[in-house]
C-alpha atoms as a PDB file:
ATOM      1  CA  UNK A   1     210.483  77.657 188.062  1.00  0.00           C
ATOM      2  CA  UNK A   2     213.574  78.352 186.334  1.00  0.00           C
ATOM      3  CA  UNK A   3     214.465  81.898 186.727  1.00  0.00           C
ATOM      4  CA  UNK A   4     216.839  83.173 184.194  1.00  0.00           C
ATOM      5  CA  UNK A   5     217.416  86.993 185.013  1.00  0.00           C
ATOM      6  CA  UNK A   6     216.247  90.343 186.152  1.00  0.00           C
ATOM      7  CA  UNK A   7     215.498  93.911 184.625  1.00  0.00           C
ATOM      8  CA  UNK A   8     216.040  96.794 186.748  1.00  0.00           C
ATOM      9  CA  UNK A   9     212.776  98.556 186.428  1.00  0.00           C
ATOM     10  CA  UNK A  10     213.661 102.783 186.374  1.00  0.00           C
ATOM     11  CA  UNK A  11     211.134 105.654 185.773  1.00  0.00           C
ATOM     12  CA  UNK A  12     212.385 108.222 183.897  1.00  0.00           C
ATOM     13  CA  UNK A  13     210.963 111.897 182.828  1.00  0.00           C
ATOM     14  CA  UNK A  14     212.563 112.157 179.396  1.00  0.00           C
ATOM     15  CA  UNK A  15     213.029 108.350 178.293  1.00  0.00           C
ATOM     16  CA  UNK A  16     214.813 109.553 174.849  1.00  0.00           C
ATOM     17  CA  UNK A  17     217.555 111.048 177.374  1.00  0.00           C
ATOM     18  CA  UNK A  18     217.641 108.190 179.087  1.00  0.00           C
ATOM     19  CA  UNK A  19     217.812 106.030 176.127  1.00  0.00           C
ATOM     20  CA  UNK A  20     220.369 107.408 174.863  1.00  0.00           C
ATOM     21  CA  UNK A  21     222.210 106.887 178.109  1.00  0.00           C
ATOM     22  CA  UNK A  22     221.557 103.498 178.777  1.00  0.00           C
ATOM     23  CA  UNK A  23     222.317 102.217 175.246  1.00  0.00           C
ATOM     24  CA  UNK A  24     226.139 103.957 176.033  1.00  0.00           C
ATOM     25  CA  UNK A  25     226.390 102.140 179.079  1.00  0.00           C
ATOM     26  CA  UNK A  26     225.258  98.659 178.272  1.00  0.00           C
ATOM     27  CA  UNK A  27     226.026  98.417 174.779  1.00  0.00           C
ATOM     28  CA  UNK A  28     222.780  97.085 173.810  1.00  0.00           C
ATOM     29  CA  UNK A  29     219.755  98.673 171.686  1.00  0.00           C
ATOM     30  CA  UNK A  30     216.464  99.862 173.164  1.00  0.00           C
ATOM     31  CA  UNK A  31     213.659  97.705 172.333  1.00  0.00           C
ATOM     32  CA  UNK A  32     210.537 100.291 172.448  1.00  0.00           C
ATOM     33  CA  UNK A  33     206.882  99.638 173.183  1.00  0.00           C
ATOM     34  CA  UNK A  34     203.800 101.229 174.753  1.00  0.00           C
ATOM     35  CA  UNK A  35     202.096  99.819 177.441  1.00  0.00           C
ATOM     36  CA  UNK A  36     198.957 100.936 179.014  1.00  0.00           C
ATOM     37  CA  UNK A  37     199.808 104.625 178.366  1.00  0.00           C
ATOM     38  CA  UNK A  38     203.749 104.539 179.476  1.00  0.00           C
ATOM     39  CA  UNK A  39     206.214 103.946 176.716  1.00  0.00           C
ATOM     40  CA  UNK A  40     208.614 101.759 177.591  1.00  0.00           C
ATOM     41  CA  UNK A  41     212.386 100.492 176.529  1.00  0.00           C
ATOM     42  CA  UNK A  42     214.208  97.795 177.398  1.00  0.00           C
ATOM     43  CA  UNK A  43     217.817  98.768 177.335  1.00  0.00           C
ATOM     44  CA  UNK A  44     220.374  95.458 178.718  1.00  0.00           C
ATOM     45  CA  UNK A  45     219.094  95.022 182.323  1.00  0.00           C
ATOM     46  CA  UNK A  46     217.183  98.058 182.434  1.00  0.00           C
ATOM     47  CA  UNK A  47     213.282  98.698 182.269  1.00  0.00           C
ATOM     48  CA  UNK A  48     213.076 102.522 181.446  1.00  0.00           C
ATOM     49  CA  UNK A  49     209.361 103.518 181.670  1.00  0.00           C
ATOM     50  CA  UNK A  50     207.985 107.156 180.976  1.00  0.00           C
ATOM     51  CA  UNK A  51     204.200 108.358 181.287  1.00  0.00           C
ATOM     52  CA  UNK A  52     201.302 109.335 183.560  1.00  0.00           C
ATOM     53  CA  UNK A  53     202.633 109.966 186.976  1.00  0.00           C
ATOM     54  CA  UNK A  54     199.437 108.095 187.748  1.00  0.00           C
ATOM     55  CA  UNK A  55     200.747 105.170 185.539  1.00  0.00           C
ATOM     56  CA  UNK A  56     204.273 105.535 187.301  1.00  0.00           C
ATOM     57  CA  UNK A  57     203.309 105.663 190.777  1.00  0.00           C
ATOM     58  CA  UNK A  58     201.438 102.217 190.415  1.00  0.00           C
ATOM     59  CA  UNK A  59     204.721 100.686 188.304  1.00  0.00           C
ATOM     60  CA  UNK A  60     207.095 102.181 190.956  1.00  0.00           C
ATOM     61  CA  UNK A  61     205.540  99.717 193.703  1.00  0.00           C
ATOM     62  CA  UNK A  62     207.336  96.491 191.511  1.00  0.00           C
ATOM     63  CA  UNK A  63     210.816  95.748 192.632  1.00  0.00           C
ATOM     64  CA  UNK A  64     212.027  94.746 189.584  1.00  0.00           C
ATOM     65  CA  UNK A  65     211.080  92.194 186.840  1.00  0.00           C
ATOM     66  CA  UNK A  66     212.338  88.547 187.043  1.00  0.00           C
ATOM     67  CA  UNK A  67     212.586  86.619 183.747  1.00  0.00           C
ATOM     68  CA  UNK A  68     211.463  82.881 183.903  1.00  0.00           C
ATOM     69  CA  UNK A  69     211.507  80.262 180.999  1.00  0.00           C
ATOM     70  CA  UNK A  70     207.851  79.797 181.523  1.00  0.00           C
ATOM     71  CA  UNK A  71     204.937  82.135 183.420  1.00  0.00           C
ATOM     72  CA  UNK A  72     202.261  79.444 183.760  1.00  0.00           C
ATOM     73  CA  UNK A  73     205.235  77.248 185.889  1.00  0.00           C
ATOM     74  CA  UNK A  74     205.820  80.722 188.088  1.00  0.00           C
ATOM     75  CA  UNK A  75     202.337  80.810 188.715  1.00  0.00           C
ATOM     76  CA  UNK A  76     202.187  77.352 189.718  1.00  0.00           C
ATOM     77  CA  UNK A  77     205.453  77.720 192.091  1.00  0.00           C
ATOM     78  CA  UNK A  78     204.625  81.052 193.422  1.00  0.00           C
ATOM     79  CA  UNK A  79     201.059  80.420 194.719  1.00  0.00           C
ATOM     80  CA  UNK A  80     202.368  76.961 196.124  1.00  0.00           C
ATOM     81  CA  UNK A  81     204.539  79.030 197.991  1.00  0.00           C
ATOM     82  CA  UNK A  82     202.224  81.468 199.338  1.00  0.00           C
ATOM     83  CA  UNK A  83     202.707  84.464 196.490  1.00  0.00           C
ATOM     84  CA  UNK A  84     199.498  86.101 195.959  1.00  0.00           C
ATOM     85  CA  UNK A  85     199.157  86.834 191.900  1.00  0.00           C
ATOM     86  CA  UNK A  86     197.410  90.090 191.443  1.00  0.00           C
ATOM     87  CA  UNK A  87     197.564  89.940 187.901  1.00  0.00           C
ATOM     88  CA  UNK A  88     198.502  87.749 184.851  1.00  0.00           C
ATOM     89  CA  UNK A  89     199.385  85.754 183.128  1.00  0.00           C
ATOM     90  CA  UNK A  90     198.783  87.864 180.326  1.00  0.00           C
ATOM     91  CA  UNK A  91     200.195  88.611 176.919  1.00  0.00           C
ATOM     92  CA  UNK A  92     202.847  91.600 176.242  1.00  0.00           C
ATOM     93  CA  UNK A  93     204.342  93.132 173.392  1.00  0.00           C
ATOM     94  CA  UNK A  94     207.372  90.257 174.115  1.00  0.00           C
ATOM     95  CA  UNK A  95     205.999  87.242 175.626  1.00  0.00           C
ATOM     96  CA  UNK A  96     203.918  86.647 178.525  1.00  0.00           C
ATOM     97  CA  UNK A  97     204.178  88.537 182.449  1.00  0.00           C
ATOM     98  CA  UNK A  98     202.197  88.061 185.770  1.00  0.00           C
ATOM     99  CA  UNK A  99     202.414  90.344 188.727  1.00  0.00           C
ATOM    100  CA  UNK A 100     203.023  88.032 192.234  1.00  0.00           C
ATOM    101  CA  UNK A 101     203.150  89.878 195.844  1.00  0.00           C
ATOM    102  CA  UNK A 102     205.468  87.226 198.191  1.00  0.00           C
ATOM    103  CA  UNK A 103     204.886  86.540 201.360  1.00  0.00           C
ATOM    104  CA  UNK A 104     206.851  89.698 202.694  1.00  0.00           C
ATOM    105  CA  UNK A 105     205.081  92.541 200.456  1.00  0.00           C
ATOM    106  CA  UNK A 106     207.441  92.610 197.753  1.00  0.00           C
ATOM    107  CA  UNK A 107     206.027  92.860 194.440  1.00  0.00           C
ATOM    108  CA  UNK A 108     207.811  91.631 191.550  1.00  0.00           C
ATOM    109  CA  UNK A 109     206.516  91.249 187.394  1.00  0.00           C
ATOM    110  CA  UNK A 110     207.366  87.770 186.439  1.00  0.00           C
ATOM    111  CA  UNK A 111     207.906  87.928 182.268  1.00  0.00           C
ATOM    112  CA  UNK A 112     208.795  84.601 179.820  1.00  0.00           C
ATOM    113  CA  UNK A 113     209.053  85.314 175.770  1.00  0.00           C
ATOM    114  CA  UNK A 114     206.806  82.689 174.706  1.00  0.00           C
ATOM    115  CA  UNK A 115     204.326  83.731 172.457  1.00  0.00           C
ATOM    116  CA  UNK A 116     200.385  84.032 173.913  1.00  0.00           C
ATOM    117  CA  UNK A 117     198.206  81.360 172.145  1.00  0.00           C
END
């Protein structure tokens, strides 16, 4: 599994403050989409999310979100490590993500940007 960065994953109440925030700071533009009832922006190395505290209390339990070059080869490295996947692969708005506890209890989101077929 070739791993090629991680997003910071924060939960904001007013993600058009925070936007505007995080776009200052990194430089970069916020690439918007709704998920499942949160909107979301991806902002440089940040994952701003804003919705449902229902929504948010379940998204606040993943540590952060690792991007790989490909999900199916994460899936295939993680459970031959002893990950559990508790959901994915599936397609998003930007490629393909699966959700993997390790070993320990972390929880991570595991996202490529290959298209779903």
């Amino acid at each position: 599994m070739e791993i090629l960065g991680t997003t910071l994953r924060i939960c904001v109440d007013d993600l058009d403050s925070a936007i505007v925030f995080y776009e200052r700071v990194t430089g970069s533009q916020a690439l918007r989409f709704d998920r499942g009832g949160v909107s979301v922006a991806a902002v440089g190395a940040f994952l701003l999310m804003s919705g449902p505290e229902a929504e948010l209390d379940v998204l606040r339990k993943v540590a952060a979100t690792v991007a790989v070059k490909d999900v199916d080869d994460a899936h295939t490295t993680l459970t031959e490590a002893g990950a559990r996947i508790i959901a994915g692969p599936v397609a998003t708005p930007v490629g393909r993500n699966l959700i993997a506890v390790h070993p320990d209890g972390s929880v991570f989101e595991y996202v490529d940007r290959k298209p779903a077929y």
